[in-house]
PDB file of N, CA and C in Angstrom:
ATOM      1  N   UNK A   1       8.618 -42.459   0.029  1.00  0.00           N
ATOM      2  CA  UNK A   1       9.361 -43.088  -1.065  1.00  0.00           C
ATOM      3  C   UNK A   1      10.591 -42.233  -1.384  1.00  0.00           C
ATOM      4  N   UNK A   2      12.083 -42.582  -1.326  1.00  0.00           N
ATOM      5  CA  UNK A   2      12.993 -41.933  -1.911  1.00  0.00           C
ATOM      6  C   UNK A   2      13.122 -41.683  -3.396  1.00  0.00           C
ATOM      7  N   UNK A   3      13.205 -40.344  -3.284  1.00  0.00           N
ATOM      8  CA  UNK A   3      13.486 -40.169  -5.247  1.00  0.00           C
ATOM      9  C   UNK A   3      15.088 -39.870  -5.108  1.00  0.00           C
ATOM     10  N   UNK A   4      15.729 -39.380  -4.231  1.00  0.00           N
ATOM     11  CA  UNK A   4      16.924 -39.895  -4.922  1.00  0.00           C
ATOM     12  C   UNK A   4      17.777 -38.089  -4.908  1.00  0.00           C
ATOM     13  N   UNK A   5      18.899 -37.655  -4.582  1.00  0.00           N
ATOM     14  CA  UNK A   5      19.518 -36.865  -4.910  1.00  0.00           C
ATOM     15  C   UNK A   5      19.190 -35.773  -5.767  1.00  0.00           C
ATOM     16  N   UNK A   6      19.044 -34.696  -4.817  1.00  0.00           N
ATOM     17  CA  UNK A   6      18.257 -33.343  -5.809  1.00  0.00           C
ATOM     18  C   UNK A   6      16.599 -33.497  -6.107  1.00  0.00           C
ATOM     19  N   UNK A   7      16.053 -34.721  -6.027  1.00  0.00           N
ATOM     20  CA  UNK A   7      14.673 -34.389  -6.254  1.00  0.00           C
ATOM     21  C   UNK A   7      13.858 -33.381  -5.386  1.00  0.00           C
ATOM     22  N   UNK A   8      14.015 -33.033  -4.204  1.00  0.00           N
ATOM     23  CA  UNK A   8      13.267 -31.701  -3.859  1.00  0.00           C
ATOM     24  C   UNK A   8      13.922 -30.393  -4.546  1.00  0.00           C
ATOM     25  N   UNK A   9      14.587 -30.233  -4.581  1.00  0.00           N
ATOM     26  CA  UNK A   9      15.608 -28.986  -5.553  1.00  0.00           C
ATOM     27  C   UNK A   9      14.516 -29.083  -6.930  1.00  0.00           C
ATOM     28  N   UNK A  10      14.751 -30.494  -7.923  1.00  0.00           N
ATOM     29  CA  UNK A  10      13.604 -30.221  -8.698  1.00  0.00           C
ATOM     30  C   UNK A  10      12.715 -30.369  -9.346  1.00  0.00           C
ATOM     31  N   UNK A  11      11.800 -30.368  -7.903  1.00  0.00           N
ATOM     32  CA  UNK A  11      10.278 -30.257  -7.640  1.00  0.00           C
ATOM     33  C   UNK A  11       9.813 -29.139  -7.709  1.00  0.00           C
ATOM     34  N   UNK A  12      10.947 -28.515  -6.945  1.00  0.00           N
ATOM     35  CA  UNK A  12      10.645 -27.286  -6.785  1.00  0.00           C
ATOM     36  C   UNK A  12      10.702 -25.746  -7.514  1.00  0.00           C
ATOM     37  N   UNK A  13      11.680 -26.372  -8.379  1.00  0.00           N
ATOM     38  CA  UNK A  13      12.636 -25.600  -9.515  1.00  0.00           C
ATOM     39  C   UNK A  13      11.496 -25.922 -10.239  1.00  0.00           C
ATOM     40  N   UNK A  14      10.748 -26.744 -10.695  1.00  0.00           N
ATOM     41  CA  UNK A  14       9.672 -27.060 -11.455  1.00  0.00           C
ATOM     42  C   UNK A  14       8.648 -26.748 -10.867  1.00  0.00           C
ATOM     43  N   UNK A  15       8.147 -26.008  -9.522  1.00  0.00           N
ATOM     44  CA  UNK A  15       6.798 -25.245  -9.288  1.00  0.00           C
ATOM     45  C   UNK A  15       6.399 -23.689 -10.117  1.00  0.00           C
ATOM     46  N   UNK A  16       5.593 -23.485 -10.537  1.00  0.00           N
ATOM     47  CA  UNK A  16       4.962 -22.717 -11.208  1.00  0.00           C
ATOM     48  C   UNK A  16       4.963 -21.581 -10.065  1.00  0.00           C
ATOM     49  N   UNK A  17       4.054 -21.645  -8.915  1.00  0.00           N
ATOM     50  CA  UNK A  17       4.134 -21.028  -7.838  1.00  0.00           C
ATOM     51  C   UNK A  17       5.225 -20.280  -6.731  1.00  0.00           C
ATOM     52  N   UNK A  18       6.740 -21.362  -7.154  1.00  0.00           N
ATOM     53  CA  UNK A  18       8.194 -21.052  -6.158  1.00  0.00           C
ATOM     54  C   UNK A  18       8.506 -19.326  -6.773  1.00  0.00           C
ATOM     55  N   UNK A  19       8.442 -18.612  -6.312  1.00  0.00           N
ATOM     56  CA  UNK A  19       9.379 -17.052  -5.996  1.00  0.00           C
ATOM     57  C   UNK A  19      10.341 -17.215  -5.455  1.00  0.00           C
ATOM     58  N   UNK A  20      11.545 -16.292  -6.503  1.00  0.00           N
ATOM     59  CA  UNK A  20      12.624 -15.852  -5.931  1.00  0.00           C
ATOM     60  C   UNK A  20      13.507 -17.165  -6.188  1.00  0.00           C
ATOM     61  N   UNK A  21      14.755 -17.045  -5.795  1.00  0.00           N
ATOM     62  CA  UNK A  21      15.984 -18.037  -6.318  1.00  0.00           C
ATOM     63  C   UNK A  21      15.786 -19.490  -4.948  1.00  0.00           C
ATOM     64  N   UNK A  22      16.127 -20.194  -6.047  1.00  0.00           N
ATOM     65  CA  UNK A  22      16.062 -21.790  -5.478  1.00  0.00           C
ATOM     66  C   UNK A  22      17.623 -21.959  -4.857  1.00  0.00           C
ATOM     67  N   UNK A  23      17.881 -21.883  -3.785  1.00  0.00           N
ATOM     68  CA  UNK A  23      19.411 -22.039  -3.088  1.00  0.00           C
ATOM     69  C   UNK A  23      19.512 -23.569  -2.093  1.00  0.00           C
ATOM     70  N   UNK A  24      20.395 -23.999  -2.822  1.00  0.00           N
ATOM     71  CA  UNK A  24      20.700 -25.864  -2.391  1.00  0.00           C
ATOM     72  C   UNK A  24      22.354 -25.390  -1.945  1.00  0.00           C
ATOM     73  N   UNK A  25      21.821 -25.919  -0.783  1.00  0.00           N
ATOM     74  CA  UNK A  25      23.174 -26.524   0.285  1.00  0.00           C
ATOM     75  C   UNK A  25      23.618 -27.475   0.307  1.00  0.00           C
ATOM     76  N   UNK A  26      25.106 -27.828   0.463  1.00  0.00           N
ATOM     77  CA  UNK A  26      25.407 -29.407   0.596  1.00  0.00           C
ATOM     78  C   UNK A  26      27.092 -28.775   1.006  1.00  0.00           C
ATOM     79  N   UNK A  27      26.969 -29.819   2.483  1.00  0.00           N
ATOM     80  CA  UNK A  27      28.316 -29.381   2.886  1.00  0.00           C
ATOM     81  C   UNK A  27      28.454 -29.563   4.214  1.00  0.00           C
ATOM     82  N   UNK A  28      29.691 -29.497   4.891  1.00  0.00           N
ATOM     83  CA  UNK A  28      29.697 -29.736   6.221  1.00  0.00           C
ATOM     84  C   UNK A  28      29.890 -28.097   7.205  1.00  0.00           C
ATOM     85  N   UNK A  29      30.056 -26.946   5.845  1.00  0.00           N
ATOM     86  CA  UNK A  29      30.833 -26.103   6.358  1.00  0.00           C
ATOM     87  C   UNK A  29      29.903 -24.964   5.995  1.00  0.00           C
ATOM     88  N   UNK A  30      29.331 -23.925   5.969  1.00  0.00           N
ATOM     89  CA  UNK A  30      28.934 -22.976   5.098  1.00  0.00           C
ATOM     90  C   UNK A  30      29.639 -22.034   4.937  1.00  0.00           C
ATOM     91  N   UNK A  31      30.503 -21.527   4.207  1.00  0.00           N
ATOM     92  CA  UNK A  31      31.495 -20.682   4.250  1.00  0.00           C
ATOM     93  C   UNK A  31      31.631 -19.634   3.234  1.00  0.00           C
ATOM     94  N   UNK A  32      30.194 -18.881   3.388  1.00  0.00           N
ATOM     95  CA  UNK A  32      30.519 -17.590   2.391  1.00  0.00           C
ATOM     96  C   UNK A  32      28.679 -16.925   2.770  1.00  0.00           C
ATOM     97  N   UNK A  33      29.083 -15.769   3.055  1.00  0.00           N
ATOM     98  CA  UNK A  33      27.615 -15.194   3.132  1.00  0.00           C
ATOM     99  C   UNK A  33      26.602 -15.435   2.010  1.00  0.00           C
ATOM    100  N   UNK A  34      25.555 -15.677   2.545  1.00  0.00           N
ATOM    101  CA  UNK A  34      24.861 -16.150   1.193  1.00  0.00           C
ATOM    102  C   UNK A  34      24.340 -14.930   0.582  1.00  0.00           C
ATOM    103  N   UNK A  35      24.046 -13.566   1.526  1.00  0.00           N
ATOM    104  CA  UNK A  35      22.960 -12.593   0.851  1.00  0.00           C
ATOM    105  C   UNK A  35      24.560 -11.990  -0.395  1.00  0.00           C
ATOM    106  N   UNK A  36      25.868 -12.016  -0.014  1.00  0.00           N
ATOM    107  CA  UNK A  36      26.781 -11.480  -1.077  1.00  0.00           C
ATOM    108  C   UNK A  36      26.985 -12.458  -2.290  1.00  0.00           C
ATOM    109  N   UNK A  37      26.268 -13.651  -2.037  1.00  0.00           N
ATOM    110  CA  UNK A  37      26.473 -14.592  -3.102  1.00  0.00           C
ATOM    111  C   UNK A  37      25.506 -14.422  -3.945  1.00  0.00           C
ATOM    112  N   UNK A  38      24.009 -14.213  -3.197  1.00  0.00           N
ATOM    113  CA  UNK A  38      22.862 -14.014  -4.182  1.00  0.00           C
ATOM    114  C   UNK A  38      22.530 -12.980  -4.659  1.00  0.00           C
ATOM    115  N   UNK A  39      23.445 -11.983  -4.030  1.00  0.00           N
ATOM    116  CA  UNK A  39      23.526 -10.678  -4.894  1.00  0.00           C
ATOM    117  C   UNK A  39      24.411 -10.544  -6.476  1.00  0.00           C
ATOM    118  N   UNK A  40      25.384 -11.487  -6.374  1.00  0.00           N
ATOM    119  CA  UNK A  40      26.204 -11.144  -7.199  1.00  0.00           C
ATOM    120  C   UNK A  40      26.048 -12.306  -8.450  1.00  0.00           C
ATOM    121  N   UNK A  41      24.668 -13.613  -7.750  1.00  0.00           N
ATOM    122  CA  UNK A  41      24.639 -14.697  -8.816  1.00  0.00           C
ATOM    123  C   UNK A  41      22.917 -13.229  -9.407  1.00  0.00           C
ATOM    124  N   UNK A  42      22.843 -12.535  -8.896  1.00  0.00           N
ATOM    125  CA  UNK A  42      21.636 -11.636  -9.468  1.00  0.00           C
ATOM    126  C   UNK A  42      21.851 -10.627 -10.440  1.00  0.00           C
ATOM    127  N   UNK A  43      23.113 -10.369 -10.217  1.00  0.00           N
ATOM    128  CA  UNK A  43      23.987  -8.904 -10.540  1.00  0.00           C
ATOM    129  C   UNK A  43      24.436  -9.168 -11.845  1.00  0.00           C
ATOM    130  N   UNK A  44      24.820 -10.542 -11.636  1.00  0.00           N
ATOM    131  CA  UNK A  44      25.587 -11.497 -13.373  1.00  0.00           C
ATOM    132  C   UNK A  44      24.812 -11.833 -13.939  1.00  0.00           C
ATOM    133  N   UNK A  45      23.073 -12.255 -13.434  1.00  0.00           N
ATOM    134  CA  UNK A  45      21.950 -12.691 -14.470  1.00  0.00           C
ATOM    135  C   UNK A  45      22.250 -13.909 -15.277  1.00  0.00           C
ATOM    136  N   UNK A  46      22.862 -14.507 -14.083  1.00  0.00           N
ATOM    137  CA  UNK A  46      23.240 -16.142 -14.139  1.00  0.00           C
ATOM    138  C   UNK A  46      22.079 -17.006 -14.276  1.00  0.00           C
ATOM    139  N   UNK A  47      22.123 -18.286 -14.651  1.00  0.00           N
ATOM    140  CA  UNK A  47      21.216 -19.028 -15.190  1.00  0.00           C
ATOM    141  C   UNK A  47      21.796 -19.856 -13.273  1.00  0.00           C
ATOM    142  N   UNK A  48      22.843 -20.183 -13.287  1.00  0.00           N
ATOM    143  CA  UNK A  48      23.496 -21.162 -11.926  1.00  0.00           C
ATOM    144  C   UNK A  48      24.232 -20.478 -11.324  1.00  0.00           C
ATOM    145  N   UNK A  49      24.565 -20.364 -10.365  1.00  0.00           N
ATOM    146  CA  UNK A  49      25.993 -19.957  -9.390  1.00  0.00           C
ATOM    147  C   UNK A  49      26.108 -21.240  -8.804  1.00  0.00           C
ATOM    148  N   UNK A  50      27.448 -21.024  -8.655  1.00  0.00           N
ATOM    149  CA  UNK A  50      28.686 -21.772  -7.910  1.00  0.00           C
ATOM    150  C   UNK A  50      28.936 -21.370  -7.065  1.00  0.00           C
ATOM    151  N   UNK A  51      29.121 -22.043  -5.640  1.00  0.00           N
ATOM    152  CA  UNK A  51      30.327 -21.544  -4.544  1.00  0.00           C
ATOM    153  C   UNK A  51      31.329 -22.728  -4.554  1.00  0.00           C
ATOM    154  N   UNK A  52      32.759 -22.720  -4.687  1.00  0.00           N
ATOM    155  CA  UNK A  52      33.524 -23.484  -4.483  1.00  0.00           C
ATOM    156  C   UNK A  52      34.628 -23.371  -4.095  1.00  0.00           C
ATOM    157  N   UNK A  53      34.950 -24.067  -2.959  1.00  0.00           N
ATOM    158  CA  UNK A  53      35.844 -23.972  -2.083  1.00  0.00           C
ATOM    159  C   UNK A  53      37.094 -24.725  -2.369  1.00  0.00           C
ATOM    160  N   UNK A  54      38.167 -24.634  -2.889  1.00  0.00           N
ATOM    161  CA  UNK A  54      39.700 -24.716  -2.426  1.00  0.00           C
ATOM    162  C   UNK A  54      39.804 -26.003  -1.486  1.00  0.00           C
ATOM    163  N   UNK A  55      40.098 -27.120  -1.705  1.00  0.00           N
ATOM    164  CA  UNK A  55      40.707 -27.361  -0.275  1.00  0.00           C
ATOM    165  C   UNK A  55      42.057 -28.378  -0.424  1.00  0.00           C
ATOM    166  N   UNK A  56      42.665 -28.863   0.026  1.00  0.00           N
ATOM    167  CA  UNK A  56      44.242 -29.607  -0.071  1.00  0.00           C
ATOM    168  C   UNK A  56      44.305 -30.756  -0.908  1.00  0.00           C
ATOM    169  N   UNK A  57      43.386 -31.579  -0.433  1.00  0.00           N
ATOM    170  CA  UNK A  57      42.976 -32.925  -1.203  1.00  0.00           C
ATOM    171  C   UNK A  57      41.414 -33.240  -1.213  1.00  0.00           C
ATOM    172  N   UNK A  58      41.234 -33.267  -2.748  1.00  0.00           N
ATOM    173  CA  UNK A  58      39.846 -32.977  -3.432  1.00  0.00           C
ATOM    174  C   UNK A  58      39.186 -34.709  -3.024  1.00  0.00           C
ATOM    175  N   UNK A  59      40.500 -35.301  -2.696  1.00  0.00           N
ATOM    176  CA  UNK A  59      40.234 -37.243  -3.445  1.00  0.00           C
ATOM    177  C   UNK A  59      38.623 -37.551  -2.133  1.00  0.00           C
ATOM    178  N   UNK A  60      38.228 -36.948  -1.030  1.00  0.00           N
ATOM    179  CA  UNK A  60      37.165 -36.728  -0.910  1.00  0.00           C
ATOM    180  C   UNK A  60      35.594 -35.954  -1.352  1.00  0.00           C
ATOM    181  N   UNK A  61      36.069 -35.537  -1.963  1.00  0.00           N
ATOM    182  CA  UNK A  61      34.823 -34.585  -2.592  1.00  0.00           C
ATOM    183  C   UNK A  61      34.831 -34.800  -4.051  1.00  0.00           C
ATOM    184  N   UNK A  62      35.927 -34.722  -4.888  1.00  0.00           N
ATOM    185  CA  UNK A  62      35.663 -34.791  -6.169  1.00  0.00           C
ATOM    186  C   UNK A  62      36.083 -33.269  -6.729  1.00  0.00           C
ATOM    187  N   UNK A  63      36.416 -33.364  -7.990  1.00  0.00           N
ATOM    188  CA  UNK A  63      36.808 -32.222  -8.418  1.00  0.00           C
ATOM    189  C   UNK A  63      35.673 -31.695  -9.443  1.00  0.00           C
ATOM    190  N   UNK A  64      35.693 -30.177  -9.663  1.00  0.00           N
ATOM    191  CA  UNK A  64      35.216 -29.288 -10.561  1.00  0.00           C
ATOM    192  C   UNK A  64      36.150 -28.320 -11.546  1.00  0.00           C
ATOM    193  N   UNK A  65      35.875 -28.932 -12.933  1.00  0.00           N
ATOM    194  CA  UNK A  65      36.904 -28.227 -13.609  1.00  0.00           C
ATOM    195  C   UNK A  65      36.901 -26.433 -13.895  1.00  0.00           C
ATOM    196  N   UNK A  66      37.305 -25.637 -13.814  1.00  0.00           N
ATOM    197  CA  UNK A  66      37.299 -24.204 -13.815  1.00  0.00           C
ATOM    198  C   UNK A  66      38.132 -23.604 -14.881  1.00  0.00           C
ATOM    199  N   UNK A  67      38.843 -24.336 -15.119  1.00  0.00           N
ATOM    200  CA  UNK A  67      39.267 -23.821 -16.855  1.00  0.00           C
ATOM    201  C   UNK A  67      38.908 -24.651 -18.106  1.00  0.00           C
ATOM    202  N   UNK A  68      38.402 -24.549 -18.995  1.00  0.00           N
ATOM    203  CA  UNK A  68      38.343 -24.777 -20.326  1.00  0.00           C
ATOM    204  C   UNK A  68      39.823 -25.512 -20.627  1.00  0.00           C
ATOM    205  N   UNK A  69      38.642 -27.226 -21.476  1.00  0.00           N
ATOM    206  CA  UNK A  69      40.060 -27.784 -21.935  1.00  0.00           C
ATOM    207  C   UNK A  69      41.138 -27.436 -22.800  1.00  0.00           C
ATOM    208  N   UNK A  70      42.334 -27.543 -22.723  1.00  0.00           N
ATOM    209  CA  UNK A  70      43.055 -26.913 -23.885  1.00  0.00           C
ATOM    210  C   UNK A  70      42.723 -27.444 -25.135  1.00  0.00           C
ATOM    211  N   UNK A  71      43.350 -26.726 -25.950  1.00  0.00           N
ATOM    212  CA  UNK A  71      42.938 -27.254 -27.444  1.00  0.00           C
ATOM    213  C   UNK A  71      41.940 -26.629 -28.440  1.00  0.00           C
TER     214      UNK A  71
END
């Protein structure tokens, strides 16, 4: 049966039993070491990390805002 976008992410995020950080991929590219990423989403005692990539035209992917609205 499909549940639909992210439901294994959290199933799993919701096991009692899962150790250690829950890391979800999505992408065509992987482009950043992950052990310097999960060091430094460990180091900040982040609730989420982000990796996000730059690229020319977003109008495929969609955008993520990174500054705070003005005002």
């Amino acid at each position: 049966m499909p549940l639909g976008t992210g439901a294994a992410s959290a199933r799993r995020a919701g096991c009692a039993a899962a150790r250690g950080p829950l890391v979800v991929l999505n992408g065509d590219l992987l482009s950043v070491t992950t052990r310097r990423q999960l060091d430094l989403h460990e180091k900040s005692e982040a609730a989420v990390t982000l990796h996000l990539v730059e690229v020319d035209d977003p109008a495929r992917f969609g955008c993520v805002p990174t500054t705070p609205p003005a005002g």
